[in-house]
Protein backbone atom coordinates (compact mmCIF):
# COMPACT_ATOMS: atom_id res chain seq x y z
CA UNK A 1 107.34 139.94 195.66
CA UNK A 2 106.59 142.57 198.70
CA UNK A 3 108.07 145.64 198.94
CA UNK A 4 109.22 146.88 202.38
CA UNK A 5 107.95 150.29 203.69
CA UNK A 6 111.70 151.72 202.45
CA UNK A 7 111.31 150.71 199.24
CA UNK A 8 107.17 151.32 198.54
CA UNK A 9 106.63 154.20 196.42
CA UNK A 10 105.27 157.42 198.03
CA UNK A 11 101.57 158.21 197.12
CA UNK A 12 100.88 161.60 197.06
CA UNK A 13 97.31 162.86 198.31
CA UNK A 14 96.61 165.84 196.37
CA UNK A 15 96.75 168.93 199.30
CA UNK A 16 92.52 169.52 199.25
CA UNK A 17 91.90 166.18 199.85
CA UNK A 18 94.48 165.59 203.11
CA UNK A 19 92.04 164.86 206.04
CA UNK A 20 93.19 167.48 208.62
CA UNK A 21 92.21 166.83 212.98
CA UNK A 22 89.68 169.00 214.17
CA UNK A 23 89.40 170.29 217.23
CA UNK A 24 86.47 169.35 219.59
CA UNK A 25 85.32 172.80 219.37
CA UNK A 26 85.92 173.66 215.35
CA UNK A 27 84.05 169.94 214.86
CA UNK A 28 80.95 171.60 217.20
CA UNK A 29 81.33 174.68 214.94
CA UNK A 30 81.24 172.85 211.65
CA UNK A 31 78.46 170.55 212.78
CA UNK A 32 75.92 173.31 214.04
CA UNK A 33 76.93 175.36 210.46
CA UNK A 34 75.73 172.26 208.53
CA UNK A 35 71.52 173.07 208.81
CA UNK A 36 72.93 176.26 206.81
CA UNK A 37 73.88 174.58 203.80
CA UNK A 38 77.42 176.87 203.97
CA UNK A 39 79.81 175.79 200.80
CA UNK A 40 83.02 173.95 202.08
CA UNK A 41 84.73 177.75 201.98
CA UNK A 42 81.85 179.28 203.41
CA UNK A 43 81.96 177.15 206.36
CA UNK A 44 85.90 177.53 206.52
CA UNK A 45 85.21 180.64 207.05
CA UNK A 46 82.18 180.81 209.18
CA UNK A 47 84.49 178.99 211.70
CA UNK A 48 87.81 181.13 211.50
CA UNK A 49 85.16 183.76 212.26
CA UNK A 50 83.74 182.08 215.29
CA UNK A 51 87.44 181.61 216.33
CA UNK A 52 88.21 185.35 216.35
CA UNK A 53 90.57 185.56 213.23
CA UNK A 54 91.39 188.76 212.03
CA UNK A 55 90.66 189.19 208.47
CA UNK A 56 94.36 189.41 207.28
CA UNK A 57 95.09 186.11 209.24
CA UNK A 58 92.07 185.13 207.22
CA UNK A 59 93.06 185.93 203.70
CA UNK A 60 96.47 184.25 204.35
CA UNK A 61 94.90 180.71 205.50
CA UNK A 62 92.59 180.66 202.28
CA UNK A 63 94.64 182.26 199.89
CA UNK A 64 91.87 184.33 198.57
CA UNK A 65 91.70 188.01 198.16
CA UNK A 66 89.77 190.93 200.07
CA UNK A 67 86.74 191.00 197.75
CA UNK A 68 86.39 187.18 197.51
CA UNK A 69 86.88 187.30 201.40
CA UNK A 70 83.90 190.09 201.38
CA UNK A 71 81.68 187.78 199.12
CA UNK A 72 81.57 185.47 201.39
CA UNK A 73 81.23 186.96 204.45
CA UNK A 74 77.91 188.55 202.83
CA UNK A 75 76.82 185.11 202.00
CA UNK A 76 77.83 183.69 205.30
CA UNK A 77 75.74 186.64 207.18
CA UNK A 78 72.48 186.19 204.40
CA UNK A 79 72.46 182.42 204.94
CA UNK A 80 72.34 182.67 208.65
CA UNK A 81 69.92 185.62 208.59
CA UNK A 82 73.18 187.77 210.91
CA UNK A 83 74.28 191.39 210.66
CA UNK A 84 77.20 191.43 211.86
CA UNK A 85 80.14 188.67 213.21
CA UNK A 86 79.76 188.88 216.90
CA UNK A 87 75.98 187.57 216.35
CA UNK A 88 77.07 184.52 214.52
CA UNK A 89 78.19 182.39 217.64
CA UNK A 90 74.92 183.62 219.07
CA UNK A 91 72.98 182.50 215.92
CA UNK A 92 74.81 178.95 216.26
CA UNK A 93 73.75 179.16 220.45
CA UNK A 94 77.89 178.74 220.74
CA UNK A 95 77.82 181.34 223.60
């Protein structure tokens, strides 16, 4: 017997796993981070950096707090061998 699309049940797709659209220029982000080996977060990150986020905006997209924010901004900068954010688009020859 086949349901109709009314009376299917809903599937659920756990919230991490919900494939999001990426912009053409987050995707060109994300694919020059990848040589970098950046964690998932890291690169999450990395990218709302790029973009120019403020670090409040920041915290509230990844729900984390200041000093995991500032852990990972260190590893972001030691990974790609930067000192400071404005030299990461550089780094990834975005500019």
């Amino acid at each position: 017997m086949k349901m109709s699309l009314e009376e299917a049940p809903e599937q659920s797709v756990p919230q991490g796993r919900r494939s999001k659209k990426l912009s053409r220029a987050e995707l060109r982000i994300r694919l020059r981070l990848e040589p970098f080996n950046l964690t998932k977060k890291e690169t999450e990150i990395a990218v709302f950096l790029v973009e120019g986020l403020e670090r409040n905006e920041i915290l509230l997209r990844c729900d984390i707090t200041n000093n995991t924010l500032k852990t990972h901004i260190r590893r972001i900068y030691r990974k790609l061998a930067v000192r400071k954010k404005s030299e990461i688009a550089s780094r990834l020859a975005l500019t």
